[in-house]
N, C-alpha and C. Protein backbone atom coordinates (compact mmCIF):
# COMPACT_ATOMS: atom_id res chain seq x y z
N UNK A 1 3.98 -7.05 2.11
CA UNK A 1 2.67 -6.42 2.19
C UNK A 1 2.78 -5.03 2.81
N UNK A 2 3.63 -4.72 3.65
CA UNK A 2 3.83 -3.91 4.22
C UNK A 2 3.77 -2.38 3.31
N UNK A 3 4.83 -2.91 2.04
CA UNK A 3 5.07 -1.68 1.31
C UNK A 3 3.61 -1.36 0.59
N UNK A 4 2.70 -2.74 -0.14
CA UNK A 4 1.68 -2.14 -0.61
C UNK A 4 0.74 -1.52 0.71
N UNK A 5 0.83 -1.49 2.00
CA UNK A 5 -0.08 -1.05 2.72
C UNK A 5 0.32 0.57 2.71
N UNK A 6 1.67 0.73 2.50
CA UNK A 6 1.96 2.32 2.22
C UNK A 6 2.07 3.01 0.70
N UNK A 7 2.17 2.12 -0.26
CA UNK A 7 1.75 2.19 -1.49
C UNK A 7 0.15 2.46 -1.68
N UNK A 8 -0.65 2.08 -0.83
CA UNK A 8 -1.82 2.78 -0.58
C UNK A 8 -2.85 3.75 -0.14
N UNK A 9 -2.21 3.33 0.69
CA UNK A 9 -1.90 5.14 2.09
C UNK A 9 -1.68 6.32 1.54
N UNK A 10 -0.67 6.32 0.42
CA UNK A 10 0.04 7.17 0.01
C UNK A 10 -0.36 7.54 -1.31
N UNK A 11 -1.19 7.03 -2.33
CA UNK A 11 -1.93 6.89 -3.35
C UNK A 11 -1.05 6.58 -4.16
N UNK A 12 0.14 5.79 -4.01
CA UNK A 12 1.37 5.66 -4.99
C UNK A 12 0.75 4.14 -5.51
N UNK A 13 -0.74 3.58 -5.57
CA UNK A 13 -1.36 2.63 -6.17
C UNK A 13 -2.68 2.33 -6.08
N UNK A 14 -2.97 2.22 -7.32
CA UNK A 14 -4.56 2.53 -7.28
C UNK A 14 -5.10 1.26 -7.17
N UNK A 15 -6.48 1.50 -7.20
CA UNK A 15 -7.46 -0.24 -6.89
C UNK A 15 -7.16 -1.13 -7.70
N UNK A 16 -7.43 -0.50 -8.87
CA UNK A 16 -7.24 -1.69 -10.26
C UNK A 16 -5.96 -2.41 -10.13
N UNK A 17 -4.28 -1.37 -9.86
CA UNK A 17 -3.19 -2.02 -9.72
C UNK A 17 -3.24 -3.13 -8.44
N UNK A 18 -4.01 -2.62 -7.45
CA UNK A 18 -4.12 -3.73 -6.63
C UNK A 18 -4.70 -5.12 -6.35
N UNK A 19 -5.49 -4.63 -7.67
CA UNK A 19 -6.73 -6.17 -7.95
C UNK A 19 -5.72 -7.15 -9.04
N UNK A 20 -4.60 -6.77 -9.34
CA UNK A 20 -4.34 -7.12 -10.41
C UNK A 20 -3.06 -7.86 -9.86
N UNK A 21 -2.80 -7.65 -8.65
CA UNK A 21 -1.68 -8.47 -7.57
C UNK A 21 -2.17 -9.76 -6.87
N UNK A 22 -3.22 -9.40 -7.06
CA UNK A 22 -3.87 -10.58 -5.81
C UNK A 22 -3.98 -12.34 -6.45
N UNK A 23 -3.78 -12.98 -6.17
CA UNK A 23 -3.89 -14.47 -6.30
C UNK A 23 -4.86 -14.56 -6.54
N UNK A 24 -5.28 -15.49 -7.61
CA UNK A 24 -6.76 -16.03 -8.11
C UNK A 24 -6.44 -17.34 -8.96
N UNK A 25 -7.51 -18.28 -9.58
CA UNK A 25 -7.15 -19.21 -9.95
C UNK A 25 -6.53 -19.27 -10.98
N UNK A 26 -7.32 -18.05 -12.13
CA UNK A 26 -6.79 -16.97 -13.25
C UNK A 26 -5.53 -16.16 -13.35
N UNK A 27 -4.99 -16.31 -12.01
CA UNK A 27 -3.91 -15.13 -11.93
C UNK A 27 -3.23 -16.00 -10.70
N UNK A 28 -2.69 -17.10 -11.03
CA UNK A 28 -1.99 -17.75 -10.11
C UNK A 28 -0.55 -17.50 -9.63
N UNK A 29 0.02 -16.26 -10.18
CA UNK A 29 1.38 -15.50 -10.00
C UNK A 29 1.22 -14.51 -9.34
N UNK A 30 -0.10 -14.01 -8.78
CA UNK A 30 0.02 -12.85 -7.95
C UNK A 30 1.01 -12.53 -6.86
N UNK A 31 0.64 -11.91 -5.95
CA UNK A 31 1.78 -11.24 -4.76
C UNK A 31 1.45 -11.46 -3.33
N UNK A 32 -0.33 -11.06 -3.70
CA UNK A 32 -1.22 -11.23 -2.62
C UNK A 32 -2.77 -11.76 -2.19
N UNK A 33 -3.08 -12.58 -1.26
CA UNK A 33 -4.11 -12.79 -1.41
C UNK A 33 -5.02 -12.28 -1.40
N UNK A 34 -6.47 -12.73 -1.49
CA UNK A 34 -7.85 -11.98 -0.81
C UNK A 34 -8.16 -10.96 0.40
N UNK A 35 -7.64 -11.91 1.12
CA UNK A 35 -7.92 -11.85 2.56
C UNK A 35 -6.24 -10.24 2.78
N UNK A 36 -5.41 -10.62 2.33
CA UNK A 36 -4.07 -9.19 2.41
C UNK A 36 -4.81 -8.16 1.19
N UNK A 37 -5.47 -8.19 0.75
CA UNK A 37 -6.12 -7.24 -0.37
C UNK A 37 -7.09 -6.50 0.64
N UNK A 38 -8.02 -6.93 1.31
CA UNK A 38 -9.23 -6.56 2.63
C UNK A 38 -8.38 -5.85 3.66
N UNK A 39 -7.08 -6.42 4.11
CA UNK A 39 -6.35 -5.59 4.93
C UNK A 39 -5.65 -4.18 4.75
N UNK A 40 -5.71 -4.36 3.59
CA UNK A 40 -4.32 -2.84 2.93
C UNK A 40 -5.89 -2.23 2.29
N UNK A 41 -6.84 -2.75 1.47
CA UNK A 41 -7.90 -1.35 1.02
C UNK A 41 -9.03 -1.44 2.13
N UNK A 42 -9.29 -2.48 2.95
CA UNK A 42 -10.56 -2.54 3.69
C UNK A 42 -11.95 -2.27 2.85
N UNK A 43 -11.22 -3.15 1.50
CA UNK A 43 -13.14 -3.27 1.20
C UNK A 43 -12.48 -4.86 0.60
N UNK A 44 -13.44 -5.78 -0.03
CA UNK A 44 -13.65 -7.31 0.00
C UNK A 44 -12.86 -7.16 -1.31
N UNK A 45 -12.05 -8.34 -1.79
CA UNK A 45 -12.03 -8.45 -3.38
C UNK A 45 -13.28 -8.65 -3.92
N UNK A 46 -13.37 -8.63 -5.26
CA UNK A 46 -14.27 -8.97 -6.15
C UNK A 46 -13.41 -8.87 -7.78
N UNK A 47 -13.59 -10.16 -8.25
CA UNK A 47 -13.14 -10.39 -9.20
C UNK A 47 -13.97 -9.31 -10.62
């Protein structure tokens, strides 16, 4: 998580690439959850 928190910081990844990491029931191979998605952009997921 670390690297996407500077992959963000750094604009080397945008929202969409980041919504598209996250664990869901739909996307059960993600990287990261909900709750590590709120920490690295500080706004909520939303599917």
């Amino acid at each position: 998580m670390d690297f996407l928190q500077l992959a963000w910081q750094y604009e080397w990844i945008t929202l969409d690439e980041l919504k598209f990491l996250v664990k869901t029931k739909k996307q059960p191979w993600g990287q990261i959850t909900p709750e590590e998605f709120k920490i690295i952009t500080g706004q909520d997921y939303v599917e």
